[in-house]
Protein backbone atom coordinates (compact mmCIF):
# COMPACT_ATOMS: atom_id res chain seq x y z
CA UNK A 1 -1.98 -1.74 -16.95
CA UNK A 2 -3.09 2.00 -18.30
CA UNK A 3 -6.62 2.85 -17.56
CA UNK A 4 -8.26 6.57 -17.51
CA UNK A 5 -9.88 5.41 -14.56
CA UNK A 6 -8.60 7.00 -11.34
CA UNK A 7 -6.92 4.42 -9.04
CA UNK A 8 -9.00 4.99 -6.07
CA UNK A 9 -12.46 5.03 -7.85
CA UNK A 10 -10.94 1.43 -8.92
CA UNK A 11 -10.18 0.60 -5.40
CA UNK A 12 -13.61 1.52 -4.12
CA UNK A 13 -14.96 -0.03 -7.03
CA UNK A 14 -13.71 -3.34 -5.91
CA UNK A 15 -11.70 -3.92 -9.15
CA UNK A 16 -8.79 -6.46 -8.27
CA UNK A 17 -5.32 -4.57 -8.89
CA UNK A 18 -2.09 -6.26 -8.16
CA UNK A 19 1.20 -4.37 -7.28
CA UNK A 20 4.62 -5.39 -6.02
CA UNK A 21 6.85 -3.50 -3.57
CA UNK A 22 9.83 -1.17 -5.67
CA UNK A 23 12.58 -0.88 -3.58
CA UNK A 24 15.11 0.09 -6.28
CA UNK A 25 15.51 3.46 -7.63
CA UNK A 26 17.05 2.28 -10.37
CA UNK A 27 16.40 4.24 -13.99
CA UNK A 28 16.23 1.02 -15.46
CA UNK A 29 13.42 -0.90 -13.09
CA UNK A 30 10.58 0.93 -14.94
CA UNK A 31 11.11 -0.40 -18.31
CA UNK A 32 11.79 -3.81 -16.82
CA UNK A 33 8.08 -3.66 -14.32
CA UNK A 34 5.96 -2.11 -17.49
CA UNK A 35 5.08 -4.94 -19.38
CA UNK A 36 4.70 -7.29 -16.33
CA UNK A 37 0.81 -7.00 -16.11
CA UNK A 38 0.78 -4.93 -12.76
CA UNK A 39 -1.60 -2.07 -12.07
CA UNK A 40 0.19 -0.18 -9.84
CA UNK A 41 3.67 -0.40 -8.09
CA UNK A 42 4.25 0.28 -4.17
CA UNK A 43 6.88 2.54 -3.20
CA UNK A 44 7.40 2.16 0.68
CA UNK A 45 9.82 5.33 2.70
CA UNK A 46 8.92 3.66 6.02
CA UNK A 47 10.92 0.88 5.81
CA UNK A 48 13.03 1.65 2.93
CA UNK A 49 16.11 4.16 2.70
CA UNK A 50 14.44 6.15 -0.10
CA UNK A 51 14.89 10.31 0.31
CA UNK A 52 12.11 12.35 -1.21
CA UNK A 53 14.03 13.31 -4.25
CA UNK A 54 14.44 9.69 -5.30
CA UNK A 55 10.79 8.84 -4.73
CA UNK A 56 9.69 11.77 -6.87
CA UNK A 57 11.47 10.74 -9.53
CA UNK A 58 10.54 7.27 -9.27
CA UNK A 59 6.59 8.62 -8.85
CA UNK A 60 7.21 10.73 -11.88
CA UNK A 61 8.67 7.92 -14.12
CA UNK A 62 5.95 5.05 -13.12
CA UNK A 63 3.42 7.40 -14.08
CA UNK A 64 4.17 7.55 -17.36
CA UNK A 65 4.26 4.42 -17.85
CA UNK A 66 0.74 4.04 -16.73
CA UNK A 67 1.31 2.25 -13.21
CA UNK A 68 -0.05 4.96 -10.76
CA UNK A 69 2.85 5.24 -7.67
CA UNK A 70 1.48 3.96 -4.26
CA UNK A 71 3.72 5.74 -1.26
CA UNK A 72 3.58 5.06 2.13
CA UNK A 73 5.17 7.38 3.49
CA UNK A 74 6.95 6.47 7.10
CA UNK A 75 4.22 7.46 9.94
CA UNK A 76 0.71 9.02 9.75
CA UNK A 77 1.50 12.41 9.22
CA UNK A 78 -0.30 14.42 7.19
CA UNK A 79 3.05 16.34 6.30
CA UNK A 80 4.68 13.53 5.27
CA UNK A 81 1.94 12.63 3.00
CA UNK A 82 1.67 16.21 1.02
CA UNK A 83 5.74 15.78 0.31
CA UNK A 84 4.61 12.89 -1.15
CA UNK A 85 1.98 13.65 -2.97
CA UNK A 86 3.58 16.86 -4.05
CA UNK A 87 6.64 14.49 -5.90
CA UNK A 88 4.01 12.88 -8.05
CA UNK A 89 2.21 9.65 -5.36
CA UNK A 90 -0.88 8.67 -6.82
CA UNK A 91 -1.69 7.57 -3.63
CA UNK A 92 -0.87 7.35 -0.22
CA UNK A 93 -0.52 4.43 2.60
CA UNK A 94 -0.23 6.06 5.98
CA UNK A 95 1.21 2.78 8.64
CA UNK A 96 0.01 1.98 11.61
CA UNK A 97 -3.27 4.01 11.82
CA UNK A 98 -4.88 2.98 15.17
CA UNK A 99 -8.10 6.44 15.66
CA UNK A 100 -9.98 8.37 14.25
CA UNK A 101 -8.10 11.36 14.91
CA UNK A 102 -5.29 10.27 12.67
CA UNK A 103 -7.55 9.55 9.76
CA UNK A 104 -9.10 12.70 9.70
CA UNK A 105 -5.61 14.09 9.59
CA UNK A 106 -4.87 12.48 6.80
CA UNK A 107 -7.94 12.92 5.04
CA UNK A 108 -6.82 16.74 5.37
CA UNK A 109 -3.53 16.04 4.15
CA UNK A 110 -4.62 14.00 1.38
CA UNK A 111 -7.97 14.87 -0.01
CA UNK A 112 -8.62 18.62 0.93
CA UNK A 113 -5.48 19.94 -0.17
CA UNK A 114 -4.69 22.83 -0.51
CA UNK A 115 -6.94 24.22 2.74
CA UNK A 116 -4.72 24.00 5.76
CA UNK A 117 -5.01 26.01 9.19
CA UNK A 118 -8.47 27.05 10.45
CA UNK A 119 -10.26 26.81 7.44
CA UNK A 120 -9.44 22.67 6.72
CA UNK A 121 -10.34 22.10 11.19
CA UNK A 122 -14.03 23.60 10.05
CA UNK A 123 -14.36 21.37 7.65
CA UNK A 124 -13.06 18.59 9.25
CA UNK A 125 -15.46 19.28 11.99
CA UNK A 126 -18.32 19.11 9.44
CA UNK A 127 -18.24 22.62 8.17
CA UNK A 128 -18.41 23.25 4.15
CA UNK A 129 -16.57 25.26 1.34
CA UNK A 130 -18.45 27.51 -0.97
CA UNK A 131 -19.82 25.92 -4.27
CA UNK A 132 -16.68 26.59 -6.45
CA UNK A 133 -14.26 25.57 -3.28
CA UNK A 134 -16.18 22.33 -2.98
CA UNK A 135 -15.99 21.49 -6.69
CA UNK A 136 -12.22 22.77 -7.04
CA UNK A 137 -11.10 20.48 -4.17
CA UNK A 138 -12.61 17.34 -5.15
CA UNK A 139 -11.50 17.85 -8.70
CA UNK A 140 -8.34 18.44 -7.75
CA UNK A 141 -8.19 15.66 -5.07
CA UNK A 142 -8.21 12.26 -6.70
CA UNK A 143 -4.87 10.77 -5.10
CA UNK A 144 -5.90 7.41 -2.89
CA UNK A 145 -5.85 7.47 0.65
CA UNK A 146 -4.77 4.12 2.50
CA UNK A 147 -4.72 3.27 6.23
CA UNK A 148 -2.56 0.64 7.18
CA UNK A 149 -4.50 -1.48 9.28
CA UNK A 150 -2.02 -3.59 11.72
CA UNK A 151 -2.58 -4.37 15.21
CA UNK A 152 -5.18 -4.84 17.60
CA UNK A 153 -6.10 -1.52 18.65
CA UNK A 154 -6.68 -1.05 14.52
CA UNK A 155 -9.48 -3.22 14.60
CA UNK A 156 -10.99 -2.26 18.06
CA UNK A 157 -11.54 0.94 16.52
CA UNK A 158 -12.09 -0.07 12.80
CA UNK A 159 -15.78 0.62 12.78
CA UNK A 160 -14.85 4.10 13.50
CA UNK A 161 -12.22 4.17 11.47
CA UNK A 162 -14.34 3.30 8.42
CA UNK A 163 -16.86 6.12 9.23
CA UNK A 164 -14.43 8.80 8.20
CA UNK A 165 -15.51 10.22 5.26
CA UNK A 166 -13.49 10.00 1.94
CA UNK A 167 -11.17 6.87 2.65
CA UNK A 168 -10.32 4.93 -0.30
CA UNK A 169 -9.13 1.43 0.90
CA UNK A 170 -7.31 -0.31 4.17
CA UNK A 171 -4.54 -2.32 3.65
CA UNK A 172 -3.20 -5.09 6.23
CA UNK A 173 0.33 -5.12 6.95
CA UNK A 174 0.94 -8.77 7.84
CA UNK A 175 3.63 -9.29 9.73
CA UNK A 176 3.22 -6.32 12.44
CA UNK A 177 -0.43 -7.47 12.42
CA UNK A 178 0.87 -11.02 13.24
CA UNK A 179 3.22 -9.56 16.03
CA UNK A 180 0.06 -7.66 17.48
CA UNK A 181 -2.26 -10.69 17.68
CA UNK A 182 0.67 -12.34 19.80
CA UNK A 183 1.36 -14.71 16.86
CA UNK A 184 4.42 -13.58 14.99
CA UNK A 185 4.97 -14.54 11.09
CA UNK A 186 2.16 -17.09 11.84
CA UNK A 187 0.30 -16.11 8.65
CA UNK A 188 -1.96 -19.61 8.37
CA UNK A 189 -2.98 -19.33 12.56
CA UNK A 190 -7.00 -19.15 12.77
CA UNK A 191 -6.47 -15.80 15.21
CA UNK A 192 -5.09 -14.03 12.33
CA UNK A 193 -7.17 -15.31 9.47
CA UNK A 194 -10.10 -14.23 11.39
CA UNK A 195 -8.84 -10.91 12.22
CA UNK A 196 -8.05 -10.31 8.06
CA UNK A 197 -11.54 -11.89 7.49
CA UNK A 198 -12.67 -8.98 9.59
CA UNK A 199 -11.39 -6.08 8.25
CA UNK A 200 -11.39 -6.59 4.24
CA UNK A 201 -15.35 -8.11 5.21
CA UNK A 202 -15.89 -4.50 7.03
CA UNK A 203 -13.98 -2.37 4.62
CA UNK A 204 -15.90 -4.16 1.46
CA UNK A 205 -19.19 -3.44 3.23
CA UNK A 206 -18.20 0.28 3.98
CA UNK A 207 -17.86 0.43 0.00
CA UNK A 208 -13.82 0.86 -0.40
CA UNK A 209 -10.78 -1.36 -1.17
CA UNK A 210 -9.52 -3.95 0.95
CA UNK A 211 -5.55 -4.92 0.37
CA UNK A 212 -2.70 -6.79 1.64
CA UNK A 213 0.84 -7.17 0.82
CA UNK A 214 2.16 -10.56 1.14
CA UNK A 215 4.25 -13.15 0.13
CA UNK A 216 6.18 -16.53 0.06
CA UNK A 217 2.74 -18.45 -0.18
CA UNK A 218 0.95 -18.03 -3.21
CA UNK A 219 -1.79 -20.40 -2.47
CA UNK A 220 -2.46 -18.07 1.18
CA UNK A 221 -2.32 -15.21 -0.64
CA UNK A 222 -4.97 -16.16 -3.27
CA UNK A 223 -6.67 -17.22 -0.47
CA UNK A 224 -7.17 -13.78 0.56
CA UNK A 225 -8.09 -12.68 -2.20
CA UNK A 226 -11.14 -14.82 -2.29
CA UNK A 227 -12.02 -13.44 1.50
CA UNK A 228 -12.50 -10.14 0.12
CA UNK A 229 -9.27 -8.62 -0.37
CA UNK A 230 -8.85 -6.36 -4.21
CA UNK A 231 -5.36 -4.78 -3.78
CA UNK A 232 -2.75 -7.38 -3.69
CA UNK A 233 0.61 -6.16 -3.17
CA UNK A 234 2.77 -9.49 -4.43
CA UNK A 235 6.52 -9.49 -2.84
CA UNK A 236 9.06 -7.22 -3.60
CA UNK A 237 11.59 -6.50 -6.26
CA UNK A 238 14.35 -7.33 -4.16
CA UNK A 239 13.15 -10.57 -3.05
CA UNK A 240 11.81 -12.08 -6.29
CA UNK A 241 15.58 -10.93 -7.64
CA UNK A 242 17.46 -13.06 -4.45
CA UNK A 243 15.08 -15.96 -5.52
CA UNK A 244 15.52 -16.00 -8.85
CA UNK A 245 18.59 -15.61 -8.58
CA UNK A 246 19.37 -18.05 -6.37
CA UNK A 247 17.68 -20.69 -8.83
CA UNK A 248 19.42 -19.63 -11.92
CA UNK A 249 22.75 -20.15 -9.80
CA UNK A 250 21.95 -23.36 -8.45
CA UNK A 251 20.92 -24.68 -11.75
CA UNK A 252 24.34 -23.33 -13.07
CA UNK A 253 26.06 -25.10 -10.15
CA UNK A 254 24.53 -28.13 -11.04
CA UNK A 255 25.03 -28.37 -14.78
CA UNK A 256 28.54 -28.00 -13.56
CA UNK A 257 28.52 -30.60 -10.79
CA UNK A 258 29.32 -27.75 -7.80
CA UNK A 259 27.97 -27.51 -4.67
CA UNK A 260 24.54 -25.38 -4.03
CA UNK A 261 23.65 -22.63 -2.43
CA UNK A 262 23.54 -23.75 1.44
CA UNK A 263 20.55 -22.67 3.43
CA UNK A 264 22.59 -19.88 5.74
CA UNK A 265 23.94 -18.67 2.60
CA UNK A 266 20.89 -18.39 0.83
CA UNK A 267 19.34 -16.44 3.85
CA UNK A 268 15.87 -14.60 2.95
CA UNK A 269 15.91 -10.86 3.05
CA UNK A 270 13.32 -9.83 5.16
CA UNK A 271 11.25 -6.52 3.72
């Protein structure tokens, strides 16, 4: 969905956007995702065999079609993220962000480019730029910056976390967050309800975007939704191909009086 608006003032604004993970590289996945209704797609190189040509490309081409390219790029290093956001990311999701030392990192890496070196540590630290430094960096620094928040130690120090300046949303990855809390894949358990009730309630109140990618459940993940959360990342292209397909076949199977898909061969592909 094309908007002038830049995606993080829109995640910080609270505005709900909805995405779904891109896995393919595929020339032809664009045209098929543009007139679905999304506002941005997800582009993941942490779990994904993607190399940083590909994801470029693939940055460059959902641009232009007006869904801004989410990366996360595959730990929290602020060199990572510049190669990404140097190949076109509109924004990027660093993983596993536990302190305060790695968000500052990335809020080098991500919204004080170009400074590096000495001069990026004194600001950092709380030093300034000069007037037209100041100005040039924030206009030129309107990419997104999202922490993955998933596991205990996250939370523990989310309070923290949130005081960094210039952070644009948090985003929960579910199942390591699941595996954290000692409850694996146990999306509906009170322990982790309460622990995503806790960080999209503090992220709202810090004033930026509060996300989760999810699905299988559509009912739990508008559920969410209603407890604060304004960037839903719905499934994957991968997995709503498998399922689709797997109906379409079975319904083929049927009209034809064959035998359906059986549950081992039907096995979900896990993302």
């Amino acid at each position: 969905m094309q908007t002038t608006r830049p995606f993080s003032e829109r995640l910080r604004a609270g505005d709900l956007l909805f995405g779904t993970l891109v896995v393919s590289p595929s020339p032809m996945w664009p045209r098929a995702i543009e007139g679905s209704g999304l506002d941005f797609v997800f582009i993941d190189t942490e779990h994904i065999a993607l190399d940083r040509g590909q994801v470029s490309w693939m940055c460059q081409t959902y641009s232009r079609t007006g869904l801004p390219p989410i990366v996360r790029i595959p730990s929290p290093d602020p060199f990572e993220a510049t190669k990404m956001l140097d190949g076109g990311a509109a924004g990027i999701i660093a993983p596993y962000v536990e302190t305060v030392e790695q968000a500052q990192a990335l809020r080098g890496a991500v919204k004080l480019r170009p400074l590096k070196g000495q001069r990026l540590e004194e600001r950092l630290a709380g030093g300034s730029f000069e007037p037209a430094l100041e100005e040039y960096v924030q206009r030129r620094n309107e990419q997104a910056l999202i922490l993955n928040i998933e596991s205990v130690p996250a939370i523990e120090a989310l309070d923290q976390i949130l005081a960094v300046p210039d952070l644009d949303a948090v985003l929960i990855g579910p199942h390591d967050l699941s595996c954290s809390l000692g409850i694996p894949e146990q999306y509906a358990h009170p322990k982790f309800r309460e622990a995503v009730r806790t960080i999209f309630g503090k992220a709202r109140a810090a004033g930026i975007g509060a996300g989760i990618h999810f699905w299988g459940d559509l009912e739990l993940e508008a559920a969410f939704a209603r407890e604060g959360a304004n960037m839903l990342i719905h499934s994957a292209d991968i997995s709503l191909f498998q399922k689709h397909l797997r109906l379409e076949v079975d319904a083929l199977k049927a009209t034809l009086g064959a035998k359906k898909t059986s549950g081992s061969e039907a096995e979900k592909i896990s993302i």
